[in-house]
Protein backbone atom coordinates (compact mmCIF):
# COMPACT_ATOMS: atom_id res chain seq x y z
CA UNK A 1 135.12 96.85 128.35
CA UNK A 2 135.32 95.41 132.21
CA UNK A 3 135.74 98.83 133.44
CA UNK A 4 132.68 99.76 131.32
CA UNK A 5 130.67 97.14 132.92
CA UNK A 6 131.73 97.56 136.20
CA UNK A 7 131.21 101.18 136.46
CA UNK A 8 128.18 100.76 134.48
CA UNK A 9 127.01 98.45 137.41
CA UNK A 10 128.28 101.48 139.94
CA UNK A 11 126.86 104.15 138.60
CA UNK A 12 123.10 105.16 137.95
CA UNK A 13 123.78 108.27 135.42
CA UNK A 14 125.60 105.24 132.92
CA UNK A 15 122.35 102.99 133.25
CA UNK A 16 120.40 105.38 132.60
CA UNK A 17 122.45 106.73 129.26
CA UNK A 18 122.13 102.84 128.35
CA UNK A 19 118.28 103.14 128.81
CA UNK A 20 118.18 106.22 126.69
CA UNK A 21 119.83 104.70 123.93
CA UNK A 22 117.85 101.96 123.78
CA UNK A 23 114.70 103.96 123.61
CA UNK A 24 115.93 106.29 121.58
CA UNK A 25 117.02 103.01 118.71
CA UNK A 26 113.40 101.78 118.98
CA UNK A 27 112.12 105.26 118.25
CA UNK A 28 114.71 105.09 114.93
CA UNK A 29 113.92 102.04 113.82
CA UNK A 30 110.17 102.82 113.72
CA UNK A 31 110.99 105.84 111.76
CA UNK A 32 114.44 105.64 109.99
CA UNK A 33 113.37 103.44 107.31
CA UNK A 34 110.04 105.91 106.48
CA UNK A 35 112.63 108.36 106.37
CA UNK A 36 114.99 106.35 103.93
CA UNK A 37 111.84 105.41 101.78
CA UNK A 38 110.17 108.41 101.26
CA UNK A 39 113.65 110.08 100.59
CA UNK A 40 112.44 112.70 103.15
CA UNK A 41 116.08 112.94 104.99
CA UNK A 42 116.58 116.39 103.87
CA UNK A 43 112.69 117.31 105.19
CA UNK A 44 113.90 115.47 108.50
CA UNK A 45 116.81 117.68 109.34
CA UNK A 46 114.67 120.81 108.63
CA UNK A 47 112.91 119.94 111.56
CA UNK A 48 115.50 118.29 113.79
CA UNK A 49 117.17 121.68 113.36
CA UNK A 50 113.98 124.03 113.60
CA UNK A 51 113.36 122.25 117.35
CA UNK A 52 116.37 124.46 118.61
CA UNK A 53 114.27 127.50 118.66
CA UNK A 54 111.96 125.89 121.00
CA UNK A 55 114.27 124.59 123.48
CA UNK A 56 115.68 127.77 123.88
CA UNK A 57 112.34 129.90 124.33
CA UNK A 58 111.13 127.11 126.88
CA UNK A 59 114.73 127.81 128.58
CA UNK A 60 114.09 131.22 128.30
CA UNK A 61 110.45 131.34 129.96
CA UNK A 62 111.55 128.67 132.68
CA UNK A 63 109.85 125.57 130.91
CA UNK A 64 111.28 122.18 130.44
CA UNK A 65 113.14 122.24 126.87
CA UNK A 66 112.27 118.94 125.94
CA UNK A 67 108.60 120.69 126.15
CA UNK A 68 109.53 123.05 123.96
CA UNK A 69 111.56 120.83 121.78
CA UNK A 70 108.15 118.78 121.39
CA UNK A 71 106.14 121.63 120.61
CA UNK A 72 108.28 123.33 117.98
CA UNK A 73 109.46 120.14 116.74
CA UNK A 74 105.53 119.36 116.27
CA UNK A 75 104.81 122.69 114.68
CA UNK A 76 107.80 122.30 112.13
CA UNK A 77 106.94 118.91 111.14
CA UNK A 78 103.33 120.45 110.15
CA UNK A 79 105.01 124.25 108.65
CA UNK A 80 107.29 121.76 106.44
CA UNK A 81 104.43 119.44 105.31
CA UNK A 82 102.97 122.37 104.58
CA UNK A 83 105.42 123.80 101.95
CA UNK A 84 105.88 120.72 100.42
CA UNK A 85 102.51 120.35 99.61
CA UNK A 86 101.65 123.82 98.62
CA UNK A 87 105.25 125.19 97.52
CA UNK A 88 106.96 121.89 95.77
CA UNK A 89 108.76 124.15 93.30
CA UNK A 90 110.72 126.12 96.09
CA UNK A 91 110.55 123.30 99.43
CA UNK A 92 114.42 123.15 98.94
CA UNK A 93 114.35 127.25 99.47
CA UNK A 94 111.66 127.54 102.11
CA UNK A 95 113.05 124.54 104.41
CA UNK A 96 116.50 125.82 104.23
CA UNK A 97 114.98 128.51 105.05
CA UNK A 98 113.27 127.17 107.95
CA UNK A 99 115.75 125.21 109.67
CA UNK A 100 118.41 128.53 109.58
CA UNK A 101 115.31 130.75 111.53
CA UNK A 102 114.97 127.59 114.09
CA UNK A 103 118.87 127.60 114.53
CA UNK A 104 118.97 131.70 114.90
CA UNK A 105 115.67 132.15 116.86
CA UNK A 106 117.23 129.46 119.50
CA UNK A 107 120.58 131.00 119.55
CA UNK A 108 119.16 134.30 120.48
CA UNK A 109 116.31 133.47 123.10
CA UNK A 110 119.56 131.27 124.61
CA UNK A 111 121.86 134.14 124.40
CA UNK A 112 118.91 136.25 126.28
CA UNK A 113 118.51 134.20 129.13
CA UNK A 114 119.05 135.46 132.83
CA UNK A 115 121.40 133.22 134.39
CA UNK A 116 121.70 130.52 131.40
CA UNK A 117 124.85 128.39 131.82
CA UNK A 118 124.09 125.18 130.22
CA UNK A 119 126.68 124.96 127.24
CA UNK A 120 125.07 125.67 124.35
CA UNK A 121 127.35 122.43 122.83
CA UNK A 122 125.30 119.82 124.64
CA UNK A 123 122.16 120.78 122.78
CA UNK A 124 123.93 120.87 119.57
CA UNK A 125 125.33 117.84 120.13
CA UNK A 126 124.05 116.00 122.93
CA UNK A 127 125.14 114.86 126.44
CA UNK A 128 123.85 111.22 127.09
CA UNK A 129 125.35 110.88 130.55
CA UNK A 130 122.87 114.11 131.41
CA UNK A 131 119.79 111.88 130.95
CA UNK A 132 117.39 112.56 133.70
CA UNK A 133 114.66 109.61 134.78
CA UNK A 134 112.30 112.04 133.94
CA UNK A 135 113.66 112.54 130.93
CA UNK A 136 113.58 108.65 130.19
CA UNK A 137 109.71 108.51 131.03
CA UNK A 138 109.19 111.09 128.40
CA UNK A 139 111.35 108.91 126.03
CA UNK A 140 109.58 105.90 127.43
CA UNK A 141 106.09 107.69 126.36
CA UNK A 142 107.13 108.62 123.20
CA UNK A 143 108.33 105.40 122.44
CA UNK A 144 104.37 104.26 123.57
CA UNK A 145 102.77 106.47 121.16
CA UNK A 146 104.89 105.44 117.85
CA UNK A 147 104.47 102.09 118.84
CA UNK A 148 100.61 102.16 119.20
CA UNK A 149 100.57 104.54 116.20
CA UNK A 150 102.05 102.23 113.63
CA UNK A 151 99.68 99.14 115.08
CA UNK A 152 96.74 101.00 114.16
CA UNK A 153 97.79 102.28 110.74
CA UNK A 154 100.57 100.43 109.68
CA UNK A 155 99.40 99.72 106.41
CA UNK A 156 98.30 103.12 105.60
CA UNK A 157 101.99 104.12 105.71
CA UNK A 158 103.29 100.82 103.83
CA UNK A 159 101.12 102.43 100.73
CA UNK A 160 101.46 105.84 101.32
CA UNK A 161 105.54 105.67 101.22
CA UNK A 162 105.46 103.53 98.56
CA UNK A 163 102.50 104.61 96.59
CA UNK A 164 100.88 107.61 97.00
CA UNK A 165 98.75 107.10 93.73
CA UNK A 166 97.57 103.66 94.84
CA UNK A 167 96.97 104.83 98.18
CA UNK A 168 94.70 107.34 96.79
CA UNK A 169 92.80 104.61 94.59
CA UNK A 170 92.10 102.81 97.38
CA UNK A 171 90.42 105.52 99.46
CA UNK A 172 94.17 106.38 102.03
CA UNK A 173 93.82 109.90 102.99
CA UNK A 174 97.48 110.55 102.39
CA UNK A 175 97.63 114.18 102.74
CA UNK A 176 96.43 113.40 106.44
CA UNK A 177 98.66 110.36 106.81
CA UNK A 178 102.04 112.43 105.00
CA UNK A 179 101.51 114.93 107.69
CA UNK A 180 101.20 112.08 110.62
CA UNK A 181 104.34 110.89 109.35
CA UNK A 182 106.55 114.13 109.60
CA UNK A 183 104.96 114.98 113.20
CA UNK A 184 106.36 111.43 113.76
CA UNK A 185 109.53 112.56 112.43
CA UNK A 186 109.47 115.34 115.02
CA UNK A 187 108.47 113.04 117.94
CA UNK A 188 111.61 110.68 116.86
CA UNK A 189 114.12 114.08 117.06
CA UNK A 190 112.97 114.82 120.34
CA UNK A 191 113.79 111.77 121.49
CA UNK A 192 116.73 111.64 119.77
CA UNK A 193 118.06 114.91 121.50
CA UNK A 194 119.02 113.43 124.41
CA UNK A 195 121.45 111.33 123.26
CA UNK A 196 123.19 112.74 120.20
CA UNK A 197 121.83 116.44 120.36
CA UNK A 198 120.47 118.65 116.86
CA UNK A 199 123.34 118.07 114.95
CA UNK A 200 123.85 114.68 114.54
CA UNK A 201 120.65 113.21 115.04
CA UNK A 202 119.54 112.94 111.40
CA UNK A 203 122.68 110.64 111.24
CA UNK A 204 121.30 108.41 114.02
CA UNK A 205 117.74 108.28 112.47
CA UNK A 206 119.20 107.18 108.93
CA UNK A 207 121.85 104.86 108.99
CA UNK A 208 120.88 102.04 110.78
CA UNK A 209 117.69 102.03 108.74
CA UNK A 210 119.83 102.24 105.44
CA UNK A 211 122.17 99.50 106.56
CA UNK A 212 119.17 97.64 107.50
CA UNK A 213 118.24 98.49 103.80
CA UNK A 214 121.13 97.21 101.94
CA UNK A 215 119.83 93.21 103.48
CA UNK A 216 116.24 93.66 103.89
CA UNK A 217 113.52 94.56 102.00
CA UNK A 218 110.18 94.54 103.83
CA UNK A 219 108.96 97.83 105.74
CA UNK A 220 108.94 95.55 108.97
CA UNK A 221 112.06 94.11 108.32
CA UNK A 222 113.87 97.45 107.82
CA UNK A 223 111.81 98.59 111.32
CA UNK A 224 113.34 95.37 113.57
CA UNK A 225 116.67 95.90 111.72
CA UNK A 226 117.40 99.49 112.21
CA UNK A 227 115.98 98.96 116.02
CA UNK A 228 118.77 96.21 116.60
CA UNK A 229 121.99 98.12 114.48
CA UNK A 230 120.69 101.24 116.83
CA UNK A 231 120.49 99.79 119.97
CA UNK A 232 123.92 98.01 118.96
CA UNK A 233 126.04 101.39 118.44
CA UNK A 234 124.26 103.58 120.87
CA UNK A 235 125.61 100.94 123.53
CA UNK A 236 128.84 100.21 121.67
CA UNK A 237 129.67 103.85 121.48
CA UNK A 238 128.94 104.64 125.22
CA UNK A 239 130.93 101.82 125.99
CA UNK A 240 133.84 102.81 123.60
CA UNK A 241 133.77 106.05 124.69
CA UNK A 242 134.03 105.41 128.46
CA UNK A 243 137.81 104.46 129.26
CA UNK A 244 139.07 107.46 127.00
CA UNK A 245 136.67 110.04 128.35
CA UNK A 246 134.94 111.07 124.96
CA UNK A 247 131.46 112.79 123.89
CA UNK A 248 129.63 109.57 123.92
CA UNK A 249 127.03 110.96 120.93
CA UNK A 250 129.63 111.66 118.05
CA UNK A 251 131.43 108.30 119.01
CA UNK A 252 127.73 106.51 118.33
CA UNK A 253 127.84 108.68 114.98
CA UNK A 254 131.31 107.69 113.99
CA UNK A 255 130.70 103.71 114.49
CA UNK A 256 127.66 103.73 112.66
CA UNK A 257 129.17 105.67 109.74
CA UNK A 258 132.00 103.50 109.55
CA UNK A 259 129.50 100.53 109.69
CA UNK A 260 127.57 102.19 106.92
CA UNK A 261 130.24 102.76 104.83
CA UNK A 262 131.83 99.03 105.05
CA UNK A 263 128.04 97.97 103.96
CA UNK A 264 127.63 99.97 101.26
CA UNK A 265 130.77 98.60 99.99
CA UNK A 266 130.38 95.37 100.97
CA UNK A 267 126.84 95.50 99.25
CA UNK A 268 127.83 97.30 95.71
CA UNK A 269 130.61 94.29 95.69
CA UNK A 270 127.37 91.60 95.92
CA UNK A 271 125.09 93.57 93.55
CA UNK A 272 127.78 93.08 90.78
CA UNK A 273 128.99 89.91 91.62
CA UNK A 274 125.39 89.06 91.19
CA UNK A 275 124.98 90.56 88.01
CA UNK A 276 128.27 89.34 86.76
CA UNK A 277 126.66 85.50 87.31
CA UNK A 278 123.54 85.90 85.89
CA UNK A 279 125.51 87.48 82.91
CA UNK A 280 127.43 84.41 82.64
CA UNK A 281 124.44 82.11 83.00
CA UNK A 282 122.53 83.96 79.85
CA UNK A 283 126.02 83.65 78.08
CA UNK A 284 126.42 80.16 78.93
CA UNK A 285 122.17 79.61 77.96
């Protein structure tokens, strides 16, 4: 852990990984526990996986990826609310579907580019210590937007992901605020890229939130939960990764699934003990 600190005090490309991950755990908390709510997880990775076609036609045409990871990530998010509003019988079908033409598409405009050298692996899954300061302005600005989004409509989304029905009786255009929330899905992949790349980032934008889950049951609770167990093993698993020279992303993944795990555990063993007192208590009555 010194040598951790002290290089992180040396070097500018290990602040600025720090920085990402901290921007990128506000951006989950905000949206991991809609995500865990709504049960939309599967939904979430349809886009998180679509957004590689994007990045690799911006690479191809010479534009910045994260551009084109915003753009196709945005356009996913609305294709997917799409089907599951119109198609509900065959969503499962069409968004497999969906996220396998995102993966191809990318693969091949990658594949066609003059002169491309970036490993493919670092978009899959990630490269943290590649963070650019542009790229942590963009994060930065993302970050703005979800924030200023969920002060103005915050309790539109507390009904809509728990009720749509009573949303609807009380005049909540939920069609228009379902669709808000999967193009903020899309905005929280992007910005999840950076640090754990396509494949893992569903992984990052659920657990905290469902850990957060297993102790706290308001939507705001969940939020400033999932923002601090984030925060916690993006900067853990940089740090643990350091002296032995690992991927820092699947390291993040791999403490926060072992975290998750011990919870659940931990939790099932409190739900019964509970139930196995109040049983004894209505015996004992």
């Amino acid at each position: 852990m010194q040598d951790f600190l002290t290089a992180l005090a040396a070097h500018d490309f290990l602040r600025n990984a720090l920085i990402a991950g901290l921007l990128a755990s506000l951006g989950c908390g905000l949206i991991g526990p809609l995500v865990v709510i709504k049960r939309i997880t599967f939904m979430a990775g349809g886009i998180a996986h679509s957004v590689l076609g994007g990045m690799g036609a911006a690479l191809y045409y010479g534009v910045d990826p994260l551009f084109g990871a915003l753009l196709s990530a945005i356009l996913a998010a609305l294709l997917i609310g799409a089907v599951r509003l119109v198609w509900k019988a065959q969503e499962d079908t069409l968004i497999g579907a969906l996220w396998a033409i995102g993966m191809a598409l990318g693969i091949l405009f990658i594949a066609s580019t003059p002169g491309y050298s970036t490993d493919l692996m670092s978009l899959l899954f990630g490269n943290i210590l590649l963070v650019s300061p542009g790229a942590l302005w963009f994060m930065a600005a993302l970050d703005a937007l979800l924030l200023a989004i969920f002060a103005l409509f915050y309790r539109q989304f507390l009904a809509v992901i728990f009720d749509e029905e009573f949303a609807r009786l009380r005049g909540v255009p939920v069609t228009f605020f379902y669709l808000l929330l999967l193009c903020l899905v899309a905005l929280t992949v992007v910005l999840l890229i950076q640090v754990v790349g396509l494949i893992l980032v569903i992984a990052l934008l659920t657990l905290p939130a469902a850990i957060a889950g297993h102790y706290l049951h308001s939507l705001a609770g969940m939020m400033l939960g999932a923002t601090l167990l984030g925060a916690l093993f993006t900067s853990s698993g940089l740090a643990l990764a350091y002296a032995p020279d690992l991927p820092p992303g699947p390291v993040m993944i791999l403490l926060a699934g072992a975290v998750y795990v011990l919870s659940a555990l931990f939790s099932g063993w409190r739900t019964r003990a509970r139930a196995h007192r109040q049983a004894a208590v209505s015996r004992g009555g």
